[in-house]
C-alpha atoms as a PDB file:
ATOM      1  CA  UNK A   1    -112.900  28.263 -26.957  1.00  0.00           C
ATOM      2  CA  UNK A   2    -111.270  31.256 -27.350  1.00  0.00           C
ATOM      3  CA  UNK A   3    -113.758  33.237 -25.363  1.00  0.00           C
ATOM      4  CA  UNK A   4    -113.676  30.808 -22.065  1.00  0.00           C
ATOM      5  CA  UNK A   5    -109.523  31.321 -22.376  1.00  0.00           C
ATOM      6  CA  UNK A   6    -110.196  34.902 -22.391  1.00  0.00           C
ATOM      7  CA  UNK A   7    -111.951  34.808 -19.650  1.00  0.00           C
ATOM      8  CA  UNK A   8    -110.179  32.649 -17.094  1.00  0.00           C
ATOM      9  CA  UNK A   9    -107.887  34.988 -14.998  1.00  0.00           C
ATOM     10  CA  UNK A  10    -104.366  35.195 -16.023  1.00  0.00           C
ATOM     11  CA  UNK A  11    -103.034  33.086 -12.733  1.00  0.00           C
ATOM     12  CA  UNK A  12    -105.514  30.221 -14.202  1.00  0.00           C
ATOM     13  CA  UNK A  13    -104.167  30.415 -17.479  1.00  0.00           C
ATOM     14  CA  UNK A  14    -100.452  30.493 -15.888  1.00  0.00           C
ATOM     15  CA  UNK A  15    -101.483  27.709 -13.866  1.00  0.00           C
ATOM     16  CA  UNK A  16    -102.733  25.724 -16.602  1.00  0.00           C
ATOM     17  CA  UNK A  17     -99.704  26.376 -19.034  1.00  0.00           C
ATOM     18  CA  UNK A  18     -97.592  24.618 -16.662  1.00  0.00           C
ATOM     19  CA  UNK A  19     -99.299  21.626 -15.896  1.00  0.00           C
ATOM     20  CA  UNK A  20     -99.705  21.270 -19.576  1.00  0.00           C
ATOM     21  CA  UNK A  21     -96.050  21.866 -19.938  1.00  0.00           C
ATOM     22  CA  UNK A  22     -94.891  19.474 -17.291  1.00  0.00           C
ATOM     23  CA  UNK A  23     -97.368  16.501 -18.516  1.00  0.00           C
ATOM     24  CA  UNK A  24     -95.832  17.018 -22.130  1.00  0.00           C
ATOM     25  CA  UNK A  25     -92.189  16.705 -20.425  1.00  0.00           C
ATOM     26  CA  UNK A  26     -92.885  14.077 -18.325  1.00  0.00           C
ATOM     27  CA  UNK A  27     -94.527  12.229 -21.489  1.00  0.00           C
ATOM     28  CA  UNK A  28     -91.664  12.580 -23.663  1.00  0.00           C
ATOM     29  CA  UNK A  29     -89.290  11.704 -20.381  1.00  0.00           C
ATOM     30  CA  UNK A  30     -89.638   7.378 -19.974  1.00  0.00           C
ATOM     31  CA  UNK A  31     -89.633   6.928 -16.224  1.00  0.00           C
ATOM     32  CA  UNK A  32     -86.373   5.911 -14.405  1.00  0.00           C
ATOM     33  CA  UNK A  33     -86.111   1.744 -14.481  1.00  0.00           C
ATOM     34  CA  UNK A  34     -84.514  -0.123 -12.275  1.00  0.00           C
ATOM     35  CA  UNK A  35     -81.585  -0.338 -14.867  1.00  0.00           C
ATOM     36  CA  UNK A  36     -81.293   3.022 -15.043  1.00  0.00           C
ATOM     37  CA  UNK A  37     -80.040   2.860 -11.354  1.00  0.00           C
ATOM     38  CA  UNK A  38     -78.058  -0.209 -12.179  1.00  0.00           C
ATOM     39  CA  UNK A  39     -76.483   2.119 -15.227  1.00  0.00           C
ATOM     40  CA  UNK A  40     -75.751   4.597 -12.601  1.00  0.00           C
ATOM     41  CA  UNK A  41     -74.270   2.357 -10.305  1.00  0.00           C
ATOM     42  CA  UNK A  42     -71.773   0.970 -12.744  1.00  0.00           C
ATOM     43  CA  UNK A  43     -70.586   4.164 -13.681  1.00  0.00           C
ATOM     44  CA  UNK A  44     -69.702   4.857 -10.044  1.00  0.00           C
ATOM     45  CA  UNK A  45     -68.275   2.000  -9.642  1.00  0.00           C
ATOM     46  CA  UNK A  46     -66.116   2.425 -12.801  1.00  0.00           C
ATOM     47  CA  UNK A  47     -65.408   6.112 -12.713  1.00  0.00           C
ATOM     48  CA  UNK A  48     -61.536   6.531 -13.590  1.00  0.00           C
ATOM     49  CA  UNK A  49     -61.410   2.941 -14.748  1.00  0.00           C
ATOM     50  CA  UNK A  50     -63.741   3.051 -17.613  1.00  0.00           C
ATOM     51  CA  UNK A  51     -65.033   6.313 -17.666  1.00  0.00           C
ATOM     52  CA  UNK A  52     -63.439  10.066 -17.383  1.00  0.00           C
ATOM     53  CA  UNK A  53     -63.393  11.697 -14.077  1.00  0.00           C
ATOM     54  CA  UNK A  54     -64.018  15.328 -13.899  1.00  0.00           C
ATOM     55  CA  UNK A  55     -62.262  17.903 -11.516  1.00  0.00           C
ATOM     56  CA  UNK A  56     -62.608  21.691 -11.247  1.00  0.00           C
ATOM     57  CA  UNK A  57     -62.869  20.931 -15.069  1.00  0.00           C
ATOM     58  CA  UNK A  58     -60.039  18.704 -15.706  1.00  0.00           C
ATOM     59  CA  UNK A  59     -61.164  15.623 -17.806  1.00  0.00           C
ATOM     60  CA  UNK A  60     -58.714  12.703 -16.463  1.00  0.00           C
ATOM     61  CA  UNK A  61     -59.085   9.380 -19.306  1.00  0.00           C
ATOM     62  CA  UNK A  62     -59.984   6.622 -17.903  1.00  0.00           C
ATOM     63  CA  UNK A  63     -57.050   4.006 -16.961  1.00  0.00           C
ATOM     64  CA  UNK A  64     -57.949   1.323 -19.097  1.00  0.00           C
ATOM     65  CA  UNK A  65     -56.672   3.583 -22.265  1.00  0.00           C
ATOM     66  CA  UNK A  66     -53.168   3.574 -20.567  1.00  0.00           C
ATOM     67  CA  UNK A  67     -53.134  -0.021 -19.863  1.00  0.00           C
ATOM     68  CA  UNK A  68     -54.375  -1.935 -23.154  1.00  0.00           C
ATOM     69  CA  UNK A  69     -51.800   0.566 -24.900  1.00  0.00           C
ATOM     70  CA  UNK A  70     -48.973  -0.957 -22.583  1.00  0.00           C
ATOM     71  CA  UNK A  71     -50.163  -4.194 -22.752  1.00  0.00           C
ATOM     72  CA  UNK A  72     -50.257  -3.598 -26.932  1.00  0.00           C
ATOM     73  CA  UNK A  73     -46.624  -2.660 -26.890  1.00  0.00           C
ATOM     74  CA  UNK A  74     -45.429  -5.277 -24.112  1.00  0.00           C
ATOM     75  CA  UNK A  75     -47.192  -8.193 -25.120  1.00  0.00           C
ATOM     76  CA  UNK A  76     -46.313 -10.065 -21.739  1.00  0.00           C
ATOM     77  CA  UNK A  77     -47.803 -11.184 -18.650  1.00  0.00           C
ATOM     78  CA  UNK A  78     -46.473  -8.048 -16.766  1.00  0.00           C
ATOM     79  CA  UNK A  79     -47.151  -5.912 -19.280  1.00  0.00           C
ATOM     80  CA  UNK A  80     -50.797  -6.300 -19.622  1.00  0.00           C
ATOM     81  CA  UNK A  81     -51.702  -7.291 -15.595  1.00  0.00           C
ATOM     82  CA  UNK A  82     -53.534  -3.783 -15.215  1.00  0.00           C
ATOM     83  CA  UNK A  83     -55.411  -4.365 -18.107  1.00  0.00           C
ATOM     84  CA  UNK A  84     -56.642  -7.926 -17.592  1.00  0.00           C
ATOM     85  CA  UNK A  85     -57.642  -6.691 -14.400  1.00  0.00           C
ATOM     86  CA  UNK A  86     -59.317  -3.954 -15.523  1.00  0.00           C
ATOM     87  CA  UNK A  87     -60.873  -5.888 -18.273  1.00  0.00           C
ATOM     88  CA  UNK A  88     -62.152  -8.705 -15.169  1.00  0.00           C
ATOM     89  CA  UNK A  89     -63.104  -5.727 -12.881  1.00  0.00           C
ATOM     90  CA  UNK A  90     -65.635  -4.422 -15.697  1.00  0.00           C
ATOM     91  CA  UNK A  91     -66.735  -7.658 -16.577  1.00  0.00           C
ATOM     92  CA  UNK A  92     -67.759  -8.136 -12.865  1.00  0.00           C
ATOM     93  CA  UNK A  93     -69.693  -5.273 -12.634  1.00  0.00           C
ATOM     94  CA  UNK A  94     -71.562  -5.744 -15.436  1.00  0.00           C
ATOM     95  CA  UNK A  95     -72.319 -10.086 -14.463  1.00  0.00           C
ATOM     96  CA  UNK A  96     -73.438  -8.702 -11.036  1.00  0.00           C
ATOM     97  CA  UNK A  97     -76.271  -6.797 -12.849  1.00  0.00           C
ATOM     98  CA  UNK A  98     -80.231  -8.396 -12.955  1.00  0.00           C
ATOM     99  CA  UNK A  99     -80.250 -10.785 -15.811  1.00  0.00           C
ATOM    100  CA  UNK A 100     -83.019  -8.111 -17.021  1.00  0.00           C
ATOM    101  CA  UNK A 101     -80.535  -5.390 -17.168  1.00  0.00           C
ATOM    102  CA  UNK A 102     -77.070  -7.110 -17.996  1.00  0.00           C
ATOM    103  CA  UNK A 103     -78.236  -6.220 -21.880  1.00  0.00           C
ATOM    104  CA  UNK A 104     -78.748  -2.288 -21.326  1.00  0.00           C
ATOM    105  CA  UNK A 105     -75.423  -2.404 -19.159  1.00  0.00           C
ATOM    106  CA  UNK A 106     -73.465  -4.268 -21.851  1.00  0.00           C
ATOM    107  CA  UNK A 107     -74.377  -1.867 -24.619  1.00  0.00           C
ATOM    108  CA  UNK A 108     -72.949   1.094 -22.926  1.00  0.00           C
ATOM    109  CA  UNK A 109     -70.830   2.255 -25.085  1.00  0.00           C
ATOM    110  CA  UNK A 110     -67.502   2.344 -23.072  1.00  0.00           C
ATOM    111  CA  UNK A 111     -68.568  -0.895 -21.674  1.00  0.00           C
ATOM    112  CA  UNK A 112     -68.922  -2.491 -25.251  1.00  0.00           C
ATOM    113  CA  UNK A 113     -65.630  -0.830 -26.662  1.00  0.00           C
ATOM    114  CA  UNK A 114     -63.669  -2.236 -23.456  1.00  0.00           C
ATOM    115  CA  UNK A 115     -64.923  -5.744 -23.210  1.00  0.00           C
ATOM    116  CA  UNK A 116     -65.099  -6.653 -27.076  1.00  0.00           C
ATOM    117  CA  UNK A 117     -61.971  -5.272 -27.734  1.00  0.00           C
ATOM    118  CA  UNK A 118     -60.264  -7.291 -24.516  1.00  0.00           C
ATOM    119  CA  UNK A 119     -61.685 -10.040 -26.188  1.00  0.00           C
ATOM    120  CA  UNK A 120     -59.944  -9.595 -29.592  1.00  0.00           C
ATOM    121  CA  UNK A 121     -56.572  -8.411 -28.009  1.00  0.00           C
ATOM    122  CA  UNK A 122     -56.793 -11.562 -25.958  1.00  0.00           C
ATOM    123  CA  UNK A 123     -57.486 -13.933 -28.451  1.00  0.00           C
ATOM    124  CA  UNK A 124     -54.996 -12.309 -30.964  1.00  0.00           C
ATOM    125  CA  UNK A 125     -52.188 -11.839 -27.981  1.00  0.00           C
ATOM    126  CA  UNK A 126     -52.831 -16.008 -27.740  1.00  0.00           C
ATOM    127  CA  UNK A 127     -52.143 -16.880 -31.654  1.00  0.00           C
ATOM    128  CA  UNK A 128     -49.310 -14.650 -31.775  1.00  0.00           C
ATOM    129  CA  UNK A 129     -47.661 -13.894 -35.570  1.00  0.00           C
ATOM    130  CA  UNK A 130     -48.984 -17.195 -37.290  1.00  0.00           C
ATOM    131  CA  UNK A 131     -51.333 -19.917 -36.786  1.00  0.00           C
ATOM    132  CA  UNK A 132     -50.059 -22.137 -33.601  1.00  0.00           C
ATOM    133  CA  UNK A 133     -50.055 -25.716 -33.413  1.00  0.00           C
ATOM    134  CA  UNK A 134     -53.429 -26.842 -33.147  1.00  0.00           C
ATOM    135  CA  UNK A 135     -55.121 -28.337 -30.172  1.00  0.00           C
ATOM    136  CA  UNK A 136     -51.916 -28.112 -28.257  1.00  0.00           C
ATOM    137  CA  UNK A 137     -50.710 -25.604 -25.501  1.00  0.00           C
ATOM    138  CA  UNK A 138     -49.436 -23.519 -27.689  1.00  0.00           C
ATOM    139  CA  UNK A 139     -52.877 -22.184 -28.417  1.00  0.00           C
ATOM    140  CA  UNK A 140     -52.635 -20.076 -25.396  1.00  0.00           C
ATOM    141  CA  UNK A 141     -49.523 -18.529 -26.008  1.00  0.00           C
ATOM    142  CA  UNK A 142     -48.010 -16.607 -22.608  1.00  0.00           C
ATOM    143  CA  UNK A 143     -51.438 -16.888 -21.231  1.00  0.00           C
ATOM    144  CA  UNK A 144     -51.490 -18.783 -18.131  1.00  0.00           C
ATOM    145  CA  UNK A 145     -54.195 -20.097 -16.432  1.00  0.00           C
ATOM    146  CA  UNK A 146     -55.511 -17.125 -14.799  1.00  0.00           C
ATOM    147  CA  UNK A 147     -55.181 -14.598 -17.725  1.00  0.00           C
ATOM    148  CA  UNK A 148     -57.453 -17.589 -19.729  1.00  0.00           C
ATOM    149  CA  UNK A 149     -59.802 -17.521 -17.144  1.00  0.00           C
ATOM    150  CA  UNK A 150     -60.615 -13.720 -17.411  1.00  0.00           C
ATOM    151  CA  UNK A 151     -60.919 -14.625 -20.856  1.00  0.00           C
ATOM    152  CA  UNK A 152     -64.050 -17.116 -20.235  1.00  0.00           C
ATOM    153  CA  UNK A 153     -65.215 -14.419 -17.435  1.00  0.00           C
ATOM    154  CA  UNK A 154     -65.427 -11.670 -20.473  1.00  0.00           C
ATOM    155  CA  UNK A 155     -66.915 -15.126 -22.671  1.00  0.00           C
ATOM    156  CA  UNK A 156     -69.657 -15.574 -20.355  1.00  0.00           C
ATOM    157  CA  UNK A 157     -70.416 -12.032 -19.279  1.00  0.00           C
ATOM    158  CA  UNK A 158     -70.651 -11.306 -23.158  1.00  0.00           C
ATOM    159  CA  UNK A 159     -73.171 -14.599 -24.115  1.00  0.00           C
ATOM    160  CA  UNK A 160     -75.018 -13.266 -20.782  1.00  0.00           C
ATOM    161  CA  UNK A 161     -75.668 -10.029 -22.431  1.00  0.00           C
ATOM    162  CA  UNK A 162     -75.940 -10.733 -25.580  1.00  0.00           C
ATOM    163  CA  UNK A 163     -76.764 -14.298 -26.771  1.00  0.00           C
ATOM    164  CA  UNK A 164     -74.752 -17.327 -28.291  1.00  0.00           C
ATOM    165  CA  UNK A 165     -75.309 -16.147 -31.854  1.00  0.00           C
ATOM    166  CA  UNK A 166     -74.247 -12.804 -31.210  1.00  0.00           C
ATOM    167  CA  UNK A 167     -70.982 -14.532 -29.356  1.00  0.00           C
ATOM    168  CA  UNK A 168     -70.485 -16.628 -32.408  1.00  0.00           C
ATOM    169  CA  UNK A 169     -70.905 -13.333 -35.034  1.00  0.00           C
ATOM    170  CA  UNK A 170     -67.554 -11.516 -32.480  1.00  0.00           C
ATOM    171  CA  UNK A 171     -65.695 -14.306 -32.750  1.00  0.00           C
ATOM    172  CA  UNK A 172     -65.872 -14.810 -36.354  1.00  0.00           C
ATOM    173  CA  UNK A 173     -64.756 -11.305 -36.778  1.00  0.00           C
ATOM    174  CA  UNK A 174     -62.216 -11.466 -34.893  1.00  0.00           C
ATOM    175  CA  UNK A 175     -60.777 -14.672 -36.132  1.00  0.00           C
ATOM    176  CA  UNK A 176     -61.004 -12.863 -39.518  1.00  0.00           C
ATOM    177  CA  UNK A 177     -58.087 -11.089 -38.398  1.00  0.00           C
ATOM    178  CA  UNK A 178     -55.787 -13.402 -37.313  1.00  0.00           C
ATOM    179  CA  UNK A 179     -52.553 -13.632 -39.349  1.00  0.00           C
ATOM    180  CA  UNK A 180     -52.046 -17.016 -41.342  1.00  0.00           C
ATOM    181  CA  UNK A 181     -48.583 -16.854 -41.647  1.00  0.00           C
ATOM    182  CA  UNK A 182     -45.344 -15.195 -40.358  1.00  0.00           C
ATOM    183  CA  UNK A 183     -43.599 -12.391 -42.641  1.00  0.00           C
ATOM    184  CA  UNK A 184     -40.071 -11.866 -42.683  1.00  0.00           C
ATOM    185  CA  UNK A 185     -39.040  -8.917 -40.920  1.00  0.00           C
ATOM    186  CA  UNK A 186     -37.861  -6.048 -43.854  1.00  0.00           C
ATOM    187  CA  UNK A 187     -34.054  -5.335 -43.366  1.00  0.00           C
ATOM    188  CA  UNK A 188     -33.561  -2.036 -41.435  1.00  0.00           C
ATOM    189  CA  UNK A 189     -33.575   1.306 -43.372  1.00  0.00           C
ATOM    190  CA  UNK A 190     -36.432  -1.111 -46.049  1.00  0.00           C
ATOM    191  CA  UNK A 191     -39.873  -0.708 -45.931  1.00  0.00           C
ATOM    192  CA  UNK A 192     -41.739  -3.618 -45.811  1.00  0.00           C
ATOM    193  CA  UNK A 193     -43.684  -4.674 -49.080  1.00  0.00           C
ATOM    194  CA  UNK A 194     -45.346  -8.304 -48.213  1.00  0.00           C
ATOM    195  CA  UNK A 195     -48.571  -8.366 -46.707  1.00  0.00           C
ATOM    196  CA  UNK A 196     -49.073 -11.245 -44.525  1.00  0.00           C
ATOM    197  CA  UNK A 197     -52.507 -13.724 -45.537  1.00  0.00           C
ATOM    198  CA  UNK A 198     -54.889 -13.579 -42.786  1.00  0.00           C
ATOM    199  CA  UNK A 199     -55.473 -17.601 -41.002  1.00  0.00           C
ATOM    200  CA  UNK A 200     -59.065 -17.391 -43.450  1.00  0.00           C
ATOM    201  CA  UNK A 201     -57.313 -17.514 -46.595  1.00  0.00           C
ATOM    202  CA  UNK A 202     -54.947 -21.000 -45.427  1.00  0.00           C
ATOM    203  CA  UNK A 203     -56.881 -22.567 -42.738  1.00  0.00           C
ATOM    204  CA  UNK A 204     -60.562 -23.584 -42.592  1.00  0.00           C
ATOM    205  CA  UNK A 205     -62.926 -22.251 -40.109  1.00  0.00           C
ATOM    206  CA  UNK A 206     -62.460 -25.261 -38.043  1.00  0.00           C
ATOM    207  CA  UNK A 207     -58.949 -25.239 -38.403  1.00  0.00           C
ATOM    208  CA  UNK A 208     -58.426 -21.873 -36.842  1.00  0.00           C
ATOM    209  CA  UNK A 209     -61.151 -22.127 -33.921  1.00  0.00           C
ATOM    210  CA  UNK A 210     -59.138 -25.361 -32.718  1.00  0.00           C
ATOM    211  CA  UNK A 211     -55.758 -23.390 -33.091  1.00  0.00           C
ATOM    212  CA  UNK A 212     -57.445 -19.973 -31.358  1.00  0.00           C
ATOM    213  CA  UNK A 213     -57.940 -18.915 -27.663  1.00  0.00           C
ATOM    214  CA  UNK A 214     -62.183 -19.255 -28.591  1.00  0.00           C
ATOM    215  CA  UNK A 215     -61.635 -22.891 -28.484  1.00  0.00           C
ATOM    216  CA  UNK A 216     -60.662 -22.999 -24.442  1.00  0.00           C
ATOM    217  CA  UNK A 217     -62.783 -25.134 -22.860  1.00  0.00           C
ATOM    218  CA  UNK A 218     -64.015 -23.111 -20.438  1.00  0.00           C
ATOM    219  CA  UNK A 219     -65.793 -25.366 -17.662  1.00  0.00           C
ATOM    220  CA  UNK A 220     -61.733 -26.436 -16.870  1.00  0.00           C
ATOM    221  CA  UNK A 221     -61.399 -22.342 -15.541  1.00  0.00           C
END
């Protein structure tokens, strides 16, 4: 073997080095899917909402980071309007994918970040500081009709992605969170020394999906 390499010309061998290099590139390189252009497409469509934009070197964050910290600190309809239309806008972009592809688009990771945490925020904006009444409007909180109907736009774009089971794992862990009961504010210049118990540890799991935003029936938005 050695003696046939040795005595190919050098432009063979040259030759023959990079074909062998490119077919051991191209074999470790999976070919470019049709989600892979739906991938790219979504970050286009996204760029400044949901992911950085670049100029001359100047990373700008994305808008959404602005806008759930507003609607954080607001907690109010006006407050959080960018961000529930953010929230809808990604949630869109993402539904309008092939079924095929709706999974690889969903676990991009800025994608994943934005619309399971919208969920939680929305569903923990809704209870508010303690367990509301249950079955009764006040399950909603200051969520009107529209802002619950993002909510079942990020519900369905979520199961579409991702499965009922995996829909019923989120919102488990997020209604593992929920406050059970409302703490006395600490008098000013105190720190505060009660920790509230979450809604788990006084209200059964049926309890608290009847009192929480999850239990919306959805079909009505």
């Amino acid at each position: 073997m050695e003696k046939f390499l040795n005595s190919l010309p050098k432009p063979v061998l040259v030759l023959g080095a990079l074909i062998i290099g490119i077919a051991v590139v191209i074999g470790f390189q999976p070919p470019h899917t049709v989600c892979d252009t739906e991938e790219e497409a979504l970050h286009d469509v996204l760029k400044g909402k949901l992911f950085a934009t670049q100029v001359k070197k100047i990373t700008t964050p994305p808008s959404i980071l602005r806008e759930k910290e507003a609607c954080q600190l607001g907690n109010s309809a006006g407050s959080c309007y960018e961000y529930f239309s953010t929230l809808k806008t990604i949630s869109d972009a993402v539904s309008k994918s092939s079924s095929k592809c709706a999974k690889q688009l969903y676990d991009v990771k800025e994608v994943t970040v934005a619309l399971n945490n919208g969920i939680e925020l929305m569903a923990r904006l809704a209870w508010g500081v303690k367990p509301p009444e249950p079955g009764s409007m006040e399950r909603f909180g200051w969520l009107t009709d529209a802002e619950i109907a993002t909510f079942c736009r990020l519900k369905s774009t979520f199961i579409r992605a991702n499965g009922e089971e995996a829909w019923t794992d989120l919102r488990n862990a997020v209604s593992a969170k929920l406050p059970g009961e409302e703490v006395p504010q600490a008098p000013e210049g105190t720190v505060a020394t009660v920790t509230p118990r979450k809604a788990s540890a006084v209200l059964t799991e049926v309890d608290i999906w009847n009192r929480s935003l999850f239990s919306v029936r959805c079909e009505v938005f």
